[in-house]
C-alpha atoms as a PDB file:
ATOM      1  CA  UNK A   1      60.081  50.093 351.592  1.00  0.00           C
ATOM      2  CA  UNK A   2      60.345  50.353 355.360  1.00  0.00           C
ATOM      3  CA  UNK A   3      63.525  50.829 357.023  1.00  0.00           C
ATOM      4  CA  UNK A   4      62.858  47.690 358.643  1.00  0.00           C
ATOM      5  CA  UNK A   5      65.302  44.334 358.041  1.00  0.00           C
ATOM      6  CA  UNK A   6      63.844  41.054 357.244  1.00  0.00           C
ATOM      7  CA  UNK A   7      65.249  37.752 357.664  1.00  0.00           C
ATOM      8  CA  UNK A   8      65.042  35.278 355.468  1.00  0.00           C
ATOM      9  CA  UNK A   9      66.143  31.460 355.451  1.00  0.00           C
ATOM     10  CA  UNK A  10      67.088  29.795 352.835  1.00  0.00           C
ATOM     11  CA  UNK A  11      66.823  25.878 352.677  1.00  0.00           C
ATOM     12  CA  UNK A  12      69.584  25.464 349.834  1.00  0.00           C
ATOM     13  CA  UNK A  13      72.561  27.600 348.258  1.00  0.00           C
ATOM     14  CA  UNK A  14      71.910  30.594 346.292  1.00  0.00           C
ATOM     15  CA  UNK A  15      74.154  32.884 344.468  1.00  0.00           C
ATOM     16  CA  UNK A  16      76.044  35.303 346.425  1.00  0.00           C
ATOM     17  CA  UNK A  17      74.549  38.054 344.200  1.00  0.00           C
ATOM     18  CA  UNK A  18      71.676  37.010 345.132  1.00  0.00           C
ATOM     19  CA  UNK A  19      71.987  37.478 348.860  1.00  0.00           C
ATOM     20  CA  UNK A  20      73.215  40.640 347.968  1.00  0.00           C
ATOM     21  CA  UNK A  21      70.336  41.897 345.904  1.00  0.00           C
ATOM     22  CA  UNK A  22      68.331  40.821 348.908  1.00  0.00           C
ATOM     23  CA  UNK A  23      70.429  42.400 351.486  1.00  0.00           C
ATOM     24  CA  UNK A  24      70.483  45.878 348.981  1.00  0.00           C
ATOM     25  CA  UNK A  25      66.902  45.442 349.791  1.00  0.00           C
ATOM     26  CA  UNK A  26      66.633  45.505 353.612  1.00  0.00           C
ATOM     27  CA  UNK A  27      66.512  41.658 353.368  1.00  0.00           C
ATOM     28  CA  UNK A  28      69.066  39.337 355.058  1.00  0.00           C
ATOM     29  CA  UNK A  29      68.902  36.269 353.790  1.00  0.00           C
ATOM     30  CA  UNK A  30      70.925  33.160 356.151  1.00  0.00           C
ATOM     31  CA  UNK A  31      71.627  30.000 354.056  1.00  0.00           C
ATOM     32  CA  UNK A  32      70.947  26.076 356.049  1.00  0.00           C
ATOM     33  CA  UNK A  33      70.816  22.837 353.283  1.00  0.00           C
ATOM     34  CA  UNK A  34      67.996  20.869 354.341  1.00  0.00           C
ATOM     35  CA  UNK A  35      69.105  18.527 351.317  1.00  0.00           C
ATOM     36  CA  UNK A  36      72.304  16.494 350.443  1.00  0.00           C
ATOM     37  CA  UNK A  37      72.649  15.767 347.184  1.00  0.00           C
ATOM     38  CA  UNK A  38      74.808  12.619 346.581  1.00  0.00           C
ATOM     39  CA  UNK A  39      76.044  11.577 342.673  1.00  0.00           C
ATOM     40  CA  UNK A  40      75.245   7.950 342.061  1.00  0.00           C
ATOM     41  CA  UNK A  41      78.078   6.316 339.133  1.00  0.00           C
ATOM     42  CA  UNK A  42      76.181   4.131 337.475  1.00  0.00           C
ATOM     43  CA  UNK A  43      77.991   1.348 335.588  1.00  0.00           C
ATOM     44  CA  UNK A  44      76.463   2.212 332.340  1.00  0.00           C
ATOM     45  CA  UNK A  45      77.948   5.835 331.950  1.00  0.00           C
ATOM     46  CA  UNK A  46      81.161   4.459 332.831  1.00  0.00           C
ATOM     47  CA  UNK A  47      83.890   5.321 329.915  1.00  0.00           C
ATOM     48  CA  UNK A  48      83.320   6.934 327.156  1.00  0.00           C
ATOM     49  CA  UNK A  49      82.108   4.433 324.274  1.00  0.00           C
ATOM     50  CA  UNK A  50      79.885   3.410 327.275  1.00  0.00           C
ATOM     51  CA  UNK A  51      78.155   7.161 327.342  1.00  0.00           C
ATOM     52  CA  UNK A  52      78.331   7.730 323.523  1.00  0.00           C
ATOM     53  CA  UNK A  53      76.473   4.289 322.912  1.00  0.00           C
ATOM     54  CA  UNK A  54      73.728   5.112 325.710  1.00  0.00           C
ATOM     55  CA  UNK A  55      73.476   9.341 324.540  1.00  0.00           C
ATOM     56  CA  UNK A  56      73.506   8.150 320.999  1.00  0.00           C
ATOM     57  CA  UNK A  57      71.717  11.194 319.170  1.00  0.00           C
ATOM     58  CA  UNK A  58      68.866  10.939 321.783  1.00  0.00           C
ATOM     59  CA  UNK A  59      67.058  13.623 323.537  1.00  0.00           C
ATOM     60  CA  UNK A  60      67.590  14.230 327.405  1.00  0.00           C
ATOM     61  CA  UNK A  61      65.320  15.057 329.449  1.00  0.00           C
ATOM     62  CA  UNK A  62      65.842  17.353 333.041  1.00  0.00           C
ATOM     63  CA  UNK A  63      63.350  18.165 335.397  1.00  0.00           C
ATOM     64  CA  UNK A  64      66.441  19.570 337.536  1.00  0.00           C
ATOM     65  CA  UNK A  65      69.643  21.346 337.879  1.00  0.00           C
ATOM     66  CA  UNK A  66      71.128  18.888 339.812  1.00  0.00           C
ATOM     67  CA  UNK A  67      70.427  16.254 337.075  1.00  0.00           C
ATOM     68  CA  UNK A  68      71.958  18.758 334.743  1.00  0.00           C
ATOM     69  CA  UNK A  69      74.809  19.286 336.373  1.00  0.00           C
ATOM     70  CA  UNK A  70      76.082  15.939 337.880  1.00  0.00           C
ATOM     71  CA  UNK A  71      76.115  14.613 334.320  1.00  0.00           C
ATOM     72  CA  UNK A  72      78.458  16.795 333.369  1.00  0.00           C
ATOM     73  CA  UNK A  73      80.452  15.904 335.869  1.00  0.00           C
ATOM     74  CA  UNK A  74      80.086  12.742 334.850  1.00  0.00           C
ATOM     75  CA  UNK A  75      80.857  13.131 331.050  1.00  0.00           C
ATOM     76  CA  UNK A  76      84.202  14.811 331.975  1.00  0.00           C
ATOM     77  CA  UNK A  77      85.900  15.820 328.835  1.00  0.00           C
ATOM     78  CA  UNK A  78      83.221  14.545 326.329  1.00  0.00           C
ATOM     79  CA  UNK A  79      81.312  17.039 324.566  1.00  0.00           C
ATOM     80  CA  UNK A  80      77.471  16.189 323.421  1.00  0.00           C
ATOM     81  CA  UNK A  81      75.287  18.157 321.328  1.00  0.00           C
ATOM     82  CA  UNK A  82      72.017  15.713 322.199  1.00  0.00           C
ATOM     83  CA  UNK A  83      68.871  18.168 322.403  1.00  0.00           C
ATOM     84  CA  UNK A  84      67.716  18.848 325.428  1.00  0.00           C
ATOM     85  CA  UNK A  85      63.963  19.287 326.620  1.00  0.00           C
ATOM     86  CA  UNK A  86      63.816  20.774 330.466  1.00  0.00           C
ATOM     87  CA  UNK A  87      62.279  22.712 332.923  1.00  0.00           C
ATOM     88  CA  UNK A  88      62.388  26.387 332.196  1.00  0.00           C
ATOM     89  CA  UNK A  89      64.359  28.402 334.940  1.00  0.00           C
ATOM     90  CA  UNK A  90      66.947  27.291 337.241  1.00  0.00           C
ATOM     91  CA  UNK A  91      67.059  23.735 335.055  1.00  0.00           C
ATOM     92  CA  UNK A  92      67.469  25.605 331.719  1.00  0.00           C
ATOM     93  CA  UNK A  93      69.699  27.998 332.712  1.00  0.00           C
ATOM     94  CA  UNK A  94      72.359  24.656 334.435  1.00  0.00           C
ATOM     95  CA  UNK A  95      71.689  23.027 330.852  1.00  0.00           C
ATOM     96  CA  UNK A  96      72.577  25.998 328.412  1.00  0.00           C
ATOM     97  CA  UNK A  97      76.044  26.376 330.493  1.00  0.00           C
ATOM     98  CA  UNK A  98      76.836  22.898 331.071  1.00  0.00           C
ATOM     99  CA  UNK A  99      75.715  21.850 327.461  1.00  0.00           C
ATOM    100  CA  UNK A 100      76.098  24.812 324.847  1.00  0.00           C
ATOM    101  CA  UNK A 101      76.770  22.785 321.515  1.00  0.00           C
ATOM    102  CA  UNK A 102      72.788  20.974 322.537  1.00  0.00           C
ATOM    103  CA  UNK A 103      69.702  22.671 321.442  1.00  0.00           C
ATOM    104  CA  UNK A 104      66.834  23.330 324.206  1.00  0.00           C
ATOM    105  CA  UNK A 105      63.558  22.019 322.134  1.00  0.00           C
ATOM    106  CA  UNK A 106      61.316  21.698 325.123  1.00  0.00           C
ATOM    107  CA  UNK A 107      60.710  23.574 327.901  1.00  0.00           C
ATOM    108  CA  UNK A 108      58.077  23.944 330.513  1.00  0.00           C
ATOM    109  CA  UNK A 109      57.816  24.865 334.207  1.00  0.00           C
ATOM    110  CA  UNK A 110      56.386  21.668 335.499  1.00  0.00           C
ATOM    111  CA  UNK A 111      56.845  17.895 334.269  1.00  0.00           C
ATOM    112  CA  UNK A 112      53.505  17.582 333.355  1.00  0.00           C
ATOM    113  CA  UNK A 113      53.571  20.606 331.388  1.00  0.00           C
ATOM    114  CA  UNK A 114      56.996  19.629 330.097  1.00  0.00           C
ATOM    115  CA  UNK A 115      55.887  15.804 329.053  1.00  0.00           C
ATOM    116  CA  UNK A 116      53.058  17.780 326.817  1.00  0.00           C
ATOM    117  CA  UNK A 117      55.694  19.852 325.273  1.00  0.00           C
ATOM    118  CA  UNK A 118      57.384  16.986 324.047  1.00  0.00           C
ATOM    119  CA  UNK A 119      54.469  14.906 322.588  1.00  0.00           C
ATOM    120  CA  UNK A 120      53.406  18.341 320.573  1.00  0.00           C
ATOM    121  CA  UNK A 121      57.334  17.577 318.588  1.00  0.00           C
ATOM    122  CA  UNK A 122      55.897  14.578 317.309  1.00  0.00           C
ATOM    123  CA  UNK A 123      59.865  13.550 316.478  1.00  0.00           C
ATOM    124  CA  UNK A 124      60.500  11.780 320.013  1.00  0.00           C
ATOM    125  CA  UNK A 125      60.332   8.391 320.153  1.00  0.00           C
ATOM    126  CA  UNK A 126      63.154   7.580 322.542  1.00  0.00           C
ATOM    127  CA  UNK A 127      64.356   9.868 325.558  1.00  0.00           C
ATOM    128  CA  UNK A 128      66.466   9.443 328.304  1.00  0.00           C
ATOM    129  CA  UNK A 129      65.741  11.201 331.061  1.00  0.00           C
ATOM    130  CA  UNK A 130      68.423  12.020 334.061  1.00  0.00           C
ATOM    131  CA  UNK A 131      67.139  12.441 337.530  1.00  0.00           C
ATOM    132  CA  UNK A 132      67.654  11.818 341.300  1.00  0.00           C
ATOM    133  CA  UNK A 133      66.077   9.119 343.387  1.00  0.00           C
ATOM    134  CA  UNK A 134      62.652  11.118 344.024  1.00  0.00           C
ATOM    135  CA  UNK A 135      61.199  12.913 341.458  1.00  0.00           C
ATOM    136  CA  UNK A 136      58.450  13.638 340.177  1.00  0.00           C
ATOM    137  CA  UNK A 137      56.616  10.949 337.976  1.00  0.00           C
ATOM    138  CA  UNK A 138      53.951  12.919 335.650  1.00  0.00           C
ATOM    139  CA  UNK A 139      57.075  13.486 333.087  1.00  0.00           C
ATOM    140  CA  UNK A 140      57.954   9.874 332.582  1.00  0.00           C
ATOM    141  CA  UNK A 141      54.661   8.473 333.288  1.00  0.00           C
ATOM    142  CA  UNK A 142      52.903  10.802 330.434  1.00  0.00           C
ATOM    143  CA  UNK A 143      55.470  10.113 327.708  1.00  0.00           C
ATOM    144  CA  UNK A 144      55.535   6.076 328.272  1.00  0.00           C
ATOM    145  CA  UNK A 145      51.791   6.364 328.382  1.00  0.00           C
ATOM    146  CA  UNK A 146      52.006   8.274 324.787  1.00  0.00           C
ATOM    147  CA  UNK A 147      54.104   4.995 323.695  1.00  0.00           C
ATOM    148  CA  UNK A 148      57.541   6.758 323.806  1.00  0.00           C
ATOM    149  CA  UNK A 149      60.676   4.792 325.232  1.00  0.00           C
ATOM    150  CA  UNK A 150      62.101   6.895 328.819  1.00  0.00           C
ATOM    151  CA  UNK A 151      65.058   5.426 329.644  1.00  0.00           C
ATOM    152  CA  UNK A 152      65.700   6.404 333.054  1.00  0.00           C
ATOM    153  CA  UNK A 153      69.199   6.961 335.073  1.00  0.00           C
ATOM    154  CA  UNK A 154      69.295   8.149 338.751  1.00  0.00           C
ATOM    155  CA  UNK A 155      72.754  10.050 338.619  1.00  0.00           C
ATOM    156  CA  UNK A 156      72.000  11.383 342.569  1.00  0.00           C
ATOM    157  CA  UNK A 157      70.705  10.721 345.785  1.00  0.00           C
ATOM    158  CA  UNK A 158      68.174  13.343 347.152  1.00  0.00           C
ATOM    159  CA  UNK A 159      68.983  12.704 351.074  1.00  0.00           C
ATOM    160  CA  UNK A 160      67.337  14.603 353.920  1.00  0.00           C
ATOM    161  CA  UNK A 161      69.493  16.857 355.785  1.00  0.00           C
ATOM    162  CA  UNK A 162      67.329  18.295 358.886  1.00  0.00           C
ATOM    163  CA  UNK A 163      68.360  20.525 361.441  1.00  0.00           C
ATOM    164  CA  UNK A 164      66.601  22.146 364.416  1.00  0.00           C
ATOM    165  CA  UNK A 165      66.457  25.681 363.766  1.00  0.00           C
ATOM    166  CA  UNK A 166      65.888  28.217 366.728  1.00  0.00           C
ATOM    167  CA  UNK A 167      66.338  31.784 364.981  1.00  0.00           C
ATOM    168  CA  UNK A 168      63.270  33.461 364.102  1.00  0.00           C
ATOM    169  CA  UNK A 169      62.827  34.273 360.447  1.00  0.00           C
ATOM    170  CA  UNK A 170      60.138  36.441 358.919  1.00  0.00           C
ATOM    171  CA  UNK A 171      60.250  34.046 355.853  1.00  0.00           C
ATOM    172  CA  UNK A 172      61.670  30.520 354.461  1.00  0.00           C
ATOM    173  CA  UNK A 173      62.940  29.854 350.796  1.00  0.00           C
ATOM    174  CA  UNK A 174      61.885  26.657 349.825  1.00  0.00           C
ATOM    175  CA  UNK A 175      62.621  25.164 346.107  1.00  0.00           C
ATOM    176  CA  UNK A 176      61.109  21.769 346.581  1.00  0.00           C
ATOM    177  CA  UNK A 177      58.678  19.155 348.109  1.00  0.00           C
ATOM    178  CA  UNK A 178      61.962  17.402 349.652  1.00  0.00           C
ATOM    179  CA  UNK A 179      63.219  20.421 351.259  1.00  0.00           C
ATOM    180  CA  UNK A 180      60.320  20.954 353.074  1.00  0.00           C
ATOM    181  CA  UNK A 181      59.662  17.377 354.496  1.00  0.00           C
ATOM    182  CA  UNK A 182      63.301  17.718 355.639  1.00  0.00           C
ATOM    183  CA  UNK A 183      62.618  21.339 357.264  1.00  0.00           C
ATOM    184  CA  UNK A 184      59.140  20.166 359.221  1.00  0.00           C
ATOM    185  CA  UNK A 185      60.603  16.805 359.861  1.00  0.00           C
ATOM    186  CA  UNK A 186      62.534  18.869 362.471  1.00  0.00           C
ATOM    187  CA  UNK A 187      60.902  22.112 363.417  1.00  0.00           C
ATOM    188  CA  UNK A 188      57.605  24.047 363.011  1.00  0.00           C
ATOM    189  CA  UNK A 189      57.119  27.973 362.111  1.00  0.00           C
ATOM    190  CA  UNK A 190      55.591  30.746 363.700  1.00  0.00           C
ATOM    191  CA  UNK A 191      52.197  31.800 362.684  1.00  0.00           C
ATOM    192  CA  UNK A 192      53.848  34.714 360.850  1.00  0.00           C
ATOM    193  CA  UNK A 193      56.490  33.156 358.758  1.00  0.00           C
ATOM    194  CA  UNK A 194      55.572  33.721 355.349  1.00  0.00           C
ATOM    195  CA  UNK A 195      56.685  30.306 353.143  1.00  0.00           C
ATOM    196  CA  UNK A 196      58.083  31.262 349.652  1.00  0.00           C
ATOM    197  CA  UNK A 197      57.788  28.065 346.669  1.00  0.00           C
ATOM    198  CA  UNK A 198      59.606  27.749 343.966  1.00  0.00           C
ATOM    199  CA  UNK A 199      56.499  27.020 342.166  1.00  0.00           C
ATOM    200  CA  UNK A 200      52.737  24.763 342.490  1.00  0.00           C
ATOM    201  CA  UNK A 201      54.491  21.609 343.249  1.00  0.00           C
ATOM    202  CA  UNK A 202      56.586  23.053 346.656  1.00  0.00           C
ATOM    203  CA  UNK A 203      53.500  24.832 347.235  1.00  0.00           C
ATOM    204  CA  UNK A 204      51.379  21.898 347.746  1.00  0.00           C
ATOM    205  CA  UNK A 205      53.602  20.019 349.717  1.00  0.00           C
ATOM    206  CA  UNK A 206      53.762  23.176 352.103  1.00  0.00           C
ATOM    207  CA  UNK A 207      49.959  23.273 352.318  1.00  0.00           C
ATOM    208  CA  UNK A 208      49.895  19.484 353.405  1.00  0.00           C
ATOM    209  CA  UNK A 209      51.884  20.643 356.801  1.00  0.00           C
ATOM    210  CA  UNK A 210      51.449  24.514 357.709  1.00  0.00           C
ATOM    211  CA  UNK A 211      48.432  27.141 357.506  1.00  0.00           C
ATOM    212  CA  UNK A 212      51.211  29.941 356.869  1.00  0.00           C
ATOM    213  CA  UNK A 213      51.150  32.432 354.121  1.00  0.00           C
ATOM    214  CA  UNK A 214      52.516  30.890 350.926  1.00  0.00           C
ATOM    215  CA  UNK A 215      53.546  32.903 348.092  1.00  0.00           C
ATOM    216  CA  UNK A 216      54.562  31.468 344.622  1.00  0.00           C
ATOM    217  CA  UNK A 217      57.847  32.491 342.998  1.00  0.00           C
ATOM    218  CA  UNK A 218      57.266  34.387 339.958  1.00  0.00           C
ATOM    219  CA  UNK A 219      59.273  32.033 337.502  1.00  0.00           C
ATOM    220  CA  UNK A 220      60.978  28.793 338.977  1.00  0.00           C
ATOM    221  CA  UNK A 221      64.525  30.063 339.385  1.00  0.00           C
ATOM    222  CA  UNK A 222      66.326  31.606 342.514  1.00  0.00           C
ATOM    223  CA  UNK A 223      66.449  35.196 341.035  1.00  0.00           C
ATOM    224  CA  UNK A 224      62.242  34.924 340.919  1.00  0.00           C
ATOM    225  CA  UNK A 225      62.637  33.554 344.169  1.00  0.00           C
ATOM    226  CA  UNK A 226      64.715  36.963 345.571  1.00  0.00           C
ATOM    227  CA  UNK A 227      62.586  39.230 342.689  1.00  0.00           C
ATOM    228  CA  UNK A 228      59.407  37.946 344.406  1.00  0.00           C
ATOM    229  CA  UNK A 229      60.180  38.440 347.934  1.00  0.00           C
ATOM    230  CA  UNK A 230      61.610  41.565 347.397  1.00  0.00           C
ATOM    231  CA  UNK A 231      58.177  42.626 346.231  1.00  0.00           C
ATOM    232  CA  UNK A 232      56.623  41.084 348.694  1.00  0.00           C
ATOM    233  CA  UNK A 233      58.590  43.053 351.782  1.00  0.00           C
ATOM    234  CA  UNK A 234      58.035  46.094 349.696  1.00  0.00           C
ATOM    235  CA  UNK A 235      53.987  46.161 349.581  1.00  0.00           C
ATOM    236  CA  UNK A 236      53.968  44.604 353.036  1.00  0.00           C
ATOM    237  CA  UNK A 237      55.081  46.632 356.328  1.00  0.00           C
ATOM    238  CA  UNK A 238      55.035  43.123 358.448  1.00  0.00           C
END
């Protein structure tokens, strides 16, 4: 690559490693949440016969990492071996580490893609599926549709968190459809900031409010994210 720098923002944590690979790279990459997450105790998963009685030997479902790990947090000292069925990346990796005794059975990149997974078992009739207050709805929508029981707790609040930002950047991380309405809720981009998505489902939202460059992550995780616009930089002297 060039011996040029490139700045990049990034719209939620990342591992320092991460920003290091980037930086090894020629890329800089400055960190600003656009998102708080907030855990939400629900009464239900309050004290453990409460949580065994609800997890019973039922599959979870995740479509994300925060999902994956606020339960945790919530189970405490209780250990669980429920199977799991997730999104692949980012959301599989949270589950293997907070949940090693569980099994992943089903895994996809998208919910849709995810719900489909599931249905192909053929052995889920129950599932209870962890998420914030907006998510997706193609996951539970397609397996109640297919006559299976979701049970659905929102463990977290997805709240925005936008700030004005008046650094230029030759490209913004974004890993979901909330970050960006936070971001644009509060500034616009120059013509040639180049938007990076997580995946399809950021990407959309990014089309409905920018005519930038968008480029799809690889794989829906973080090191994708950094893997992708490392290649990017590299095959483009901008």
């Amino acid at each position: 690559m060039s011996n040029d720098h490139y700045r990049i923002l990034c719209t939620r944590p990342i591992p320092a490693s991460l920003i290091q690979t980037a930086a090894d790279h020629g890329i800089d990459i400055t960190v600003k949440e656009f998102i708080q997450i907030s855990p939400v105790r629900l009464p239900e998963l309050s004290g453990e016969d409460n949580i065994r009685s609800i997890l019973a030997d039922i599959p979870m479902a995740f479509t994300s990492a925060h999902a994956v790990n606020i339960l945790r947090e919530i189970l405490g000292d209780i250990h669980i071996s429920n199977d799991i069925c997730c999104i692949s990346g980012n959301t599989r990796i949270a589950a293997e580490q907070a949940f090693p005794a569980s099994a992943i059975i089903a895994q996809a990149p998208y919910g849709i893609e995810l719900a489909n997974a599931m249905l192909q078992l053929k052995n889920i009739h129950t599932v209870n599926f962890f998420c914030g207050n907006i998510h997706r709805k193609e996951l539970p929508e397609t397996l109640s549709q297919a006559g299976i029981q979701v049970n659905k707790y929102v463990i977290y609040e997805n709240n925005p968190q936008p700030e004005k930002v008046a650094d230029h950047y030759n490209g913004i991380f974004f890993f979901s459809p909330s970050a960006v309405s936070s971001y644009f809720s509060a500034n616009s981009i120059p013509a040639d900031t180049v938007c990076f998505a997580i995946g399809t489902t950021t990407a959309n939202a990014l089309r409905e409010v920018t005519n930038n460059k968008i480029i799809i992550s690889t794989n829906v995780d973080a090191d994708s994210m950094v893997q992708t616009t490392i290649s990017y930089f590299n095959n483009n002297n901008c």
